[in-house]
C-alpha atoms as a PDB file:
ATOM      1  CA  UNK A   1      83.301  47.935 -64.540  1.00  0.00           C
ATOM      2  CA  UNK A   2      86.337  47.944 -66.468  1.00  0.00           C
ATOM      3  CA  UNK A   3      87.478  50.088 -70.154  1.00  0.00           C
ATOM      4  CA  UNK A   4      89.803  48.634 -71.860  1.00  0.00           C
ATOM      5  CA  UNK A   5      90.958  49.726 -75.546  1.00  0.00           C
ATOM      6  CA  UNK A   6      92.731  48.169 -78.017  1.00  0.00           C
ATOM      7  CA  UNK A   7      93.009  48.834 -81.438  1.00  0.00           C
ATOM      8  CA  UNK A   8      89.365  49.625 -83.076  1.00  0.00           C
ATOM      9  CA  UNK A   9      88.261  47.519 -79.929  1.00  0.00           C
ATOM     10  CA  UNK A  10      86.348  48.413 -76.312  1.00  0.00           C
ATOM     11  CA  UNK A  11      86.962  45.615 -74.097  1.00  0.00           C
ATOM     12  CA  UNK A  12      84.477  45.612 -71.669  1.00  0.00           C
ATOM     13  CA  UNK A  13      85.273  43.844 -68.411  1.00  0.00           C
ATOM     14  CA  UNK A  14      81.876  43.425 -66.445  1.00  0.00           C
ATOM     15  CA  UNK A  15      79.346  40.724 -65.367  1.00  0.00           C
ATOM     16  CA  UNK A  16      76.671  40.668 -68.636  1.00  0.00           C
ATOM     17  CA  UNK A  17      73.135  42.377 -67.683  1.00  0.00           C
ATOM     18  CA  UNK A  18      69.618  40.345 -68.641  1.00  0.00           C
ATOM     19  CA  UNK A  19      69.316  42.976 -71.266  1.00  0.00           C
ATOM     20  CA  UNK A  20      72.995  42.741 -72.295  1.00  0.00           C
ATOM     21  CA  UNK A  21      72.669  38.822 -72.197  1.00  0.00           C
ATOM     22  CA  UNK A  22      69.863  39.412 -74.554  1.00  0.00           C
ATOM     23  CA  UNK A  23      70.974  41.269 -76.814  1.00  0.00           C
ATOM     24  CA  UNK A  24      74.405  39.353 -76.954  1.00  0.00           C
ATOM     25  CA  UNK A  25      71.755  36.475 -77.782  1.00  0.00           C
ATOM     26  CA  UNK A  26      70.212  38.118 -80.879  1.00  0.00           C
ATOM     27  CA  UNK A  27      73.059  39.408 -82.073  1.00  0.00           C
ATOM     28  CA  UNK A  28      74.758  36.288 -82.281  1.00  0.00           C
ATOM     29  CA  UNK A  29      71.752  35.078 -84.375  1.00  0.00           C
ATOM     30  CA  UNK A  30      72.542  38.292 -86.755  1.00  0.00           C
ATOM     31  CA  UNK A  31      75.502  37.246 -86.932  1.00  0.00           C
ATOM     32  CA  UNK A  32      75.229  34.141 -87.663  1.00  0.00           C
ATOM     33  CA  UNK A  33      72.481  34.412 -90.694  1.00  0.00           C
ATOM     34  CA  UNK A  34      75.856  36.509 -91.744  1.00  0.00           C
ATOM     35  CA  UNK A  35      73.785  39.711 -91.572  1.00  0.00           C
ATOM     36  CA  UNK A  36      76.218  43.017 -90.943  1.00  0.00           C
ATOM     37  CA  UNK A  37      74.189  45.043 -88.015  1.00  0.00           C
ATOM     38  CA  UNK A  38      75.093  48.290 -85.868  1.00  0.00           C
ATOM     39  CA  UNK A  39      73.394  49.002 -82.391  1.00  0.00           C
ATOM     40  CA  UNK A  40      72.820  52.173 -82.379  1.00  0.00           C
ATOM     41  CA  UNK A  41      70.928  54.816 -79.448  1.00  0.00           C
ATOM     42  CA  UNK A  42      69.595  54.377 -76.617  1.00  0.00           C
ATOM     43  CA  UNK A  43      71.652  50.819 -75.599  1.00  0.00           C
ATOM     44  CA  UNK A  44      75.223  52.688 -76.223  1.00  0.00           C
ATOM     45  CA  UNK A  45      75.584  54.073 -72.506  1.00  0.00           C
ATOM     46  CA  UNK A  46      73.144  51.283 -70.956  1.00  0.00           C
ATOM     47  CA  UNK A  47      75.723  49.328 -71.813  1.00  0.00           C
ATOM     48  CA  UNK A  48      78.448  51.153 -70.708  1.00  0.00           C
ATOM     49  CA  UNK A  49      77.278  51.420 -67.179  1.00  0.00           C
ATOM     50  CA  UNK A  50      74.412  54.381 -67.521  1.00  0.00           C
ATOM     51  CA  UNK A  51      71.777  53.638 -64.814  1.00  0.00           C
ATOM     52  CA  UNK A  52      68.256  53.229 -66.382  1.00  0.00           C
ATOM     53  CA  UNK A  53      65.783  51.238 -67.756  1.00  0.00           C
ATOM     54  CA  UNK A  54      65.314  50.550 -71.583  1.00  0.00           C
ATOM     55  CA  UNK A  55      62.710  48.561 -73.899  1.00  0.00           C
ATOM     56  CA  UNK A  56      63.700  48.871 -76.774  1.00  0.00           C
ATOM     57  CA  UNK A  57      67.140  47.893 -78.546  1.00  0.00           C
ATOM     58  CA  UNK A  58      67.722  49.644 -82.012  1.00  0.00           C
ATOM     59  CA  UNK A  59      69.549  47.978 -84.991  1.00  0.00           C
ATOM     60  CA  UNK A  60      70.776  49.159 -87.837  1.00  0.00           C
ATOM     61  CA  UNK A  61      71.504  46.396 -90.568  1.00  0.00           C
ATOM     62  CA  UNK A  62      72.910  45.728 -94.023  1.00  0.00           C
ATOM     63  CA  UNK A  63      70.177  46.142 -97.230  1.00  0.00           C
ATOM     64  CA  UNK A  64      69.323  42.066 -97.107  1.00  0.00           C
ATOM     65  CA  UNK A  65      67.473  40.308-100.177  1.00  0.00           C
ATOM     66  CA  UNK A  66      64.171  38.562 -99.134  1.00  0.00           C
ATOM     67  CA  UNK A  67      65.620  35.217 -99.260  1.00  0.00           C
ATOM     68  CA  UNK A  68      68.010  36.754 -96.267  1.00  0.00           C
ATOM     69  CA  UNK A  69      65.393  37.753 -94.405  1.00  0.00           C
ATOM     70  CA  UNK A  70      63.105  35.031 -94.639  1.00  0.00           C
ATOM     71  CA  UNK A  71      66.376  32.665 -93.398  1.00  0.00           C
ATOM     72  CA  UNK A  72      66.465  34.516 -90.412  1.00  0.00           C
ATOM     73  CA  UNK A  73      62.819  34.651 -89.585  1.00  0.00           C
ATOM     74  CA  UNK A  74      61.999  30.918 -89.790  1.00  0.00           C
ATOM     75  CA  UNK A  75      65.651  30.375 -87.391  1.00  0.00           C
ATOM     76  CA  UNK A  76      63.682  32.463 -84.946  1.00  0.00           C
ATOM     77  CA  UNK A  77      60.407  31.626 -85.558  1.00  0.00           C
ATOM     78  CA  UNK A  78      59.928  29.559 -82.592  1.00  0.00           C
ATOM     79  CA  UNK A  79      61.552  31.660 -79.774  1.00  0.00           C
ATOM     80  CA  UNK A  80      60.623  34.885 -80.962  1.00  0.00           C
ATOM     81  CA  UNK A  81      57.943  37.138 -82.057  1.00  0.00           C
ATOM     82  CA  UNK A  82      57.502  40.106 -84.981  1.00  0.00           C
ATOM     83  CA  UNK A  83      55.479  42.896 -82.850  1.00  0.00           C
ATOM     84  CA  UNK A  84      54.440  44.479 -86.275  1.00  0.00           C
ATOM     85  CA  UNK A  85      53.027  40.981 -88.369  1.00  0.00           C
ATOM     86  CA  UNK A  86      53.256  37.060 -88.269  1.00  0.00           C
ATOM     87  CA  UNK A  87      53.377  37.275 -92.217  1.00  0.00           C
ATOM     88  CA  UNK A  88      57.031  37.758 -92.606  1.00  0.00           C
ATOM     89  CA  UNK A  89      56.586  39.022 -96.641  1.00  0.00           C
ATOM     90  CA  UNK A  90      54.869  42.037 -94.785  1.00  0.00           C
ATOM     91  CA  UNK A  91      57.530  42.289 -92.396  1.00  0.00           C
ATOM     92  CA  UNK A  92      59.797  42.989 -95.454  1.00  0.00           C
ATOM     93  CA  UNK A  93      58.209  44.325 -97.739  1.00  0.00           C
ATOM     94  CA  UNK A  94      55.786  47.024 -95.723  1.00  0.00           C
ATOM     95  CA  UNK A  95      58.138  47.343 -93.183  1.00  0.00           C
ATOM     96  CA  UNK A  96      61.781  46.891 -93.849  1.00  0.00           C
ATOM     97  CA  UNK A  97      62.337  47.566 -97.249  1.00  0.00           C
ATOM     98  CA  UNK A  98      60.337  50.877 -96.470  1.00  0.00           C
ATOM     99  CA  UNK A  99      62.465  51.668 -93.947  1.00  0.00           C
ATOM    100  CA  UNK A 100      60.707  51.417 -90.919  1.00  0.00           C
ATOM    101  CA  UNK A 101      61.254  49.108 -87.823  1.00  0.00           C
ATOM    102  CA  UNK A 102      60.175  45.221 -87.802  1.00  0.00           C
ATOM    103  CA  UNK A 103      59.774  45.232 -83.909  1.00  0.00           C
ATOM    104  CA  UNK A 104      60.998  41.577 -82.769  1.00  0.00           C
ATOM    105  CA  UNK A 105      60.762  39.940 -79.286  1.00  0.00           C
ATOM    106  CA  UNK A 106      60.854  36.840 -77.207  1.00  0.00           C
ATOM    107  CA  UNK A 107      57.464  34.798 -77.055  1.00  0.00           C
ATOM    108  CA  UNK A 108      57.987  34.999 -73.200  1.00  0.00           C
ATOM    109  CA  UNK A 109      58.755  38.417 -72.713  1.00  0.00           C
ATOM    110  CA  UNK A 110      57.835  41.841 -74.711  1.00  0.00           C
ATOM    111  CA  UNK A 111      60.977  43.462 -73.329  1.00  0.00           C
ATOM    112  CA  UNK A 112      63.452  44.225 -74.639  1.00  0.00           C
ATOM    113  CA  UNK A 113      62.129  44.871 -78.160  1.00  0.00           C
ATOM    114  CA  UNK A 114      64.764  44.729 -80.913  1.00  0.00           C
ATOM    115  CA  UNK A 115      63.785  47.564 -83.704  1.00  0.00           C
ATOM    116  CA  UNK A 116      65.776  46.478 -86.778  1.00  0.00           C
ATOM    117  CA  UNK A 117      65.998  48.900 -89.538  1.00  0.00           C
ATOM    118  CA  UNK A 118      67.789  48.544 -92.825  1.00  0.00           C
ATOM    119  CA  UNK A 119      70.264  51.704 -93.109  1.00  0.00           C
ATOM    120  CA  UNK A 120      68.721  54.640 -95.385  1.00  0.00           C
ATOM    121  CA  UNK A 121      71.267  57.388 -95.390  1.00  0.00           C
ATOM    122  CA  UNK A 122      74.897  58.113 -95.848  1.00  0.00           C
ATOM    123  CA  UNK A 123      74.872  58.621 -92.027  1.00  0.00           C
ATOM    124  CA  UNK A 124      73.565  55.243 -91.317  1.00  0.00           C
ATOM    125  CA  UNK A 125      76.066  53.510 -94.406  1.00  0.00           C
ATOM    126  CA  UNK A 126      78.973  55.309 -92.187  1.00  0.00           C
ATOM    127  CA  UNK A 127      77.830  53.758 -88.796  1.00  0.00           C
ATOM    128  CA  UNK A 128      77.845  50.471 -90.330  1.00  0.00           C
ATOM    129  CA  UNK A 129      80.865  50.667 -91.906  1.00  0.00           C
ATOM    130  CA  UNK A 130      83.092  51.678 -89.500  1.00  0.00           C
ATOM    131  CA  UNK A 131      81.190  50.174 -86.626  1.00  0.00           C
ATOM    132  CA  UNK A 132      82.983  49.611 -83.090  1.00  0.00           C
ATOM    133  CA  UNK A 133      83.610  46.192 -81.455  1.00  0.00           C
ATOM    134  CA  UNK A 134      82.990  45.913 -77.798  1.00  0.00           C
ATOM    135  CA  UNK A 135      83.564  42.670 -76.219  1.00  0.00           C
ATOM    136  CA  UNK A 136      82.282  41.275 -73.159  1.00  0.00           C
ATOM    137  CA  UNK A 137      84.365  38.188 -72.502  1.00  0.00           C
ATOM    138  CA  UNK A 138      84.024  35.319 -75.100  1.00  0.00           C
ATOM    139  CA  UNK A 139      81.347  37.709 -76.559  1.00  0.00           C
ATOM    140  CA  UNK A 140      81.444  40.752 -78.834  1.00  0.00           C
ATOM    141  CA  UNK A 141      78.431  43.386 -79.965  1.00  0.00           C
ATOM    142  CA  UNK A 142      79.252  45.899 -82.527  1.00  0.00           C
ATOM    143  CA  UNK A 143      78.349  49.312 -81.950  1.00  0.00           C
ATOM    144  CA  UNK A 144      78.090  52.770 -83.494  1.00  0.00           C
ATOM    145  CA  UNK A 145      81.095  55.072 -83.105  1.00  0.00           C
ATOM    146  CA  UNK A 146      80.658  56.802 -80.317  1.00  0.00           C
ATOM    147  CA  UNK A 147      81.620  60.106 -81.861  1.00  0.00           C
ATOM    148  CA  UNK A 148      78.237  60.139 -84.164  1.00  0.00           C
ATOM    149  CA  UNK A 149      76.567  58.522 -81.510  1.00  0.00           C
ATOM    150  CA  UNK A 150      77.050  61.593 -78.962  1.00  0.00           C
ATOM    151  CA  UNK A 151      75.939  63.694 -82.323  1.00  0.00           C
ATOM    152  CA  UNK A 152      72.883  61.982 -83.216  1.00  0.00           C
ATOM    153  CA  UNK A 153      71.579  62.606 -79.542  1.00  0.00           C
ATOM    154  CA  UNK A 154      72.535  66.042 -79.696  1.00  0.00           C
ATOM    155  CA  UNK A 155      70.356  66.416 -82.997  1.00  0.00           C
ATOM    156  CA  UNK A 156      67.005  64.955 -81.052  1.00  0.00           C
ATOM    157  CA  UNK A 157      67.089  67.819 -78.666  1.00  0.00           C
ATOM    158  CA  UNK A 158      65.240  65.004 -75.822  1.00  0.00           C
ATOM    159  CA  UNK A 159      66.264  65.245 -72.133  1.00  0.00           C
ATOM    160  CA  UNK A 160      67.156  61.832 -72.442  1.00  0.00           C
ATOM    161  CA  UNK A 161      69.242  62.124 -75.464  1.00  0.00           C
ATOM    162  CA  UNK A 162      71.425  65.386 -74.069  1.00  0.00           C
ATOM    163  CA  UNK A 163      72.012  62.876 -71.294  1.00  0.00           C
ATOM    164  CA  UNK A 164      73.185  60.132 -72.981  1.00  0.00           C
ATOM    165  CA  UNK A 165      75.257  62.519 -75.001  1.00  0.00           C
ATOM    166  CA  UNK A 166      76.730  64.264 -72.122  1.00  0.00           C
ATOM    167  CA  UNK A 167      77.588  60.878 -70.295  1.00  0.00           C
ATOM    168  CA  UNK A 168      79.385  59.378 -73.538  1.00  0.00           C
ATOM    169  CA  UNK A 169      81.590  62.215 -74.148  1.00  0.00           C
ATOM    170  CA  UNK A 170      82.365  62.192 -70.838  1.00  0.00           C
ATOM    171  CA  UNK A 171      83.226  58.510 -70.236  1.00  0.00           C
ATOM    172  CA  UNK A 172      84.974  58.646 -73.942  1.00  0.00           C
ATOM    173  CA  UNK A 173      86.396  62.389 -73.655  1.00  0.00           C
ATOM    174  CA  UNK A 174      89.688  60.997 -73.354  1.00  0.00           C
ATOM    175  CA  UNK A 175      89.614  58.443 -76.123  1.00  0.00           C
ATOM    176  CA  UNK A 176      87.472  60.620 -78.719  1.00  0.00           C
ATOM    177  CA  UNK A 177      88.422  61.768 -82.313  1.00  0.00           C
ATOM    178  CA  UNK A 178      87.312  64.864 -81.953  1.00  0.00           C
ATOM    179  CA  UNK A 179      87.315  65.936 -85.804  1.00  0.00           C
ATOM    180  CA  UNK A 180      85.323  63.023 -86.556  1.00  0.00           C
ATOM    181  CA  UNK A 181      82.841  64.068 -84.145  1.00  0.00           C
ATOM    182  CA  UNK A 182      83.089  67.969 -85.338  1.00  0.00           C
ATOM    183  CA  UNK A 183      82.742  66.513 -88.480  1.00  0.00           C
ATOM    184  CA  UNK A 184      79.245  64.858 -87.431  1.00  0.00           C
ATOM    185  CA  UNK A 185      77.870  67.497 -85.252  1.00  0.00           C
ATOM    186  CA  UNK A 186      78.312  69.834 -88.391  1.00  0.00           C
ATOM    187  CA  UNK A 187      76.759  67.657 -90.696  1.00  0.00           C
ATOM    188  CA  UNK A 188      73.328  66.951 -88.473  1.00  0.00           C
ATOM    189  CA  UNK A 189      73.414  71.193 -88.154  1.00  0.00           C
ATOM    190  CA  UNK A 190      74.124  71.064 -84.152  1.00  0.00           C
ATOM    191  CA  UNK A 191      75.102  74.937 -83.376  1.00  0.00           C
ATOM    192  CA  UNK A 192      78.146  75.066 -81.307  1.00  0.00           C
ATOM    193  CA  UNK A 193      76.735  76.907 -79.026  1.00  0.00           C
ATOM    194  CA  UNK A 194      74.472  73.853 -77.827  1.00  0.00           C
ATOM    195  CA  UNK A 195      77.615  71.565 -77.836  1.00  0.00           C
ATOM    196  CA  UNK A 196      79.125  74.055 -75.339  1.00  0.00           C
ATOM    197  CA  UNK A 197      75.924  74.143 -73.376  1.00  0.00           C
ATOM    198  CA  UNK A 198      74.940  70.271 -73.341  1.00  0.00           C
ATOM    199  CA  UNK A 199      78.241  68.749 -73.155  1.00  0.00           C
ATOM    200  CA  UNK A 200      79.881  70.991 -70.377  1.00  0.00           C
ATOM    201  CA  UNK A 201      83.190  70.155 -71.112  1.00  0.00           C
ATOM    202  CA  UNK A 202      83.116  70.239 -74.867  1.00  0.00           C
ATOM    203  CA  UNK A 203      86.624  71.354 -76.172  1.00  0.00           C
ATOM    204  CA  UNK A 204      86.488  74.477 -78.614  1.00  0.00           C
ATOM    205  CA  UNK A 205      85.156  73.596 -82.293  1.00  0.00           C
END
């Protein structure tokens, strides 16, 4: 697999996974119902080449009226599934617009399940904002910076999370801006102590 940068963009030169095919799939459909999303967590370093297995994909999108919503339900209707309701004014209404997850999959298969979540926070307005293109051929995602991403895991404290953390920054080290991701790890209260410990080669703070 092959890095590439240029500009505010990571191009990715590899052969697309099933689960990178799939969520190049939805997020086309995002797209195209002109709906502003992030992928945030777990995906990041699947994507990027980190061996392991993952079910669910999370999503971060733009506050969208119910008239936005509803479009995009009834284009997907047919090929996919809400985990959490069929009734999609509950989806929005219990779910989305009170920030939790509407779980979404294909009819044919429950993995991988795309958690889409409207942003809540100035954290999550940032991500979206100044979210990172990575394309894969004719094909682009958009992703959280990977700066805040390596903070956020940090903040959970999960095995898992340190992990994904630690092989980020050390992929990225290189390419990092290191004050914005001072600037994060201060903000979600990670000691710098634990940076030292769970990053290894964490330059001073």
């Amino acid at each position: 697999m092959d890095i590439k940068y240029k500009d505010n963009e990571i191009i990715l030169n590899k052969e697309p996974s099933i689960i990178d095919s799939s969520v190049l799939d939805f997020s086309e459909i995002l797209t195209r119902n002109n709906i502003r999303y992030v992928l945030i967590s777990g995906y990041i370093p699947i994507l990027f080449g980190k061996i392991g297995e993952i079910e669910d994909i999370d999503i971060l999108i733009q506050n969208i009226s119910f008239e936005k919503f509803l479009k995009l339900w009834l284009e997907i209707e047919n090929a996919y599934e809400c985990k959490n309701t069929s009734d999609p004014v509950d989806a929005y209404n219990a779910y989305l617009k009170n920030y939790h997850s509407v779980s979404i999959s294909k009819k044919e298969s429950p993995f991988p399940c795309f958690k889409v979540k409207i942003i809540k926070n100035e954290i999550d307005r940032y991500v979206l904002k100044y979210r990172r293109i990575v394309k894969l051929g004719e094909k682009h995602l958009y992703i959280s910076p990977i700066e805040i991403q390596i903070s956020y895991n940090l903040s959970r404290s999960l095995e898992k999370d340190i992990e994904d953390a630690r092989f980020l920054y050390n992929l990225f080290n290189e390419k990092l801006d290191k004050a914005l991701m001072d600037r994060f790890l201060k903000e979600l209260n990670i000691p710098d102590e634990s940076v030292e410990i769970y990053l290894k080669k964490r330059d001073s703070i």
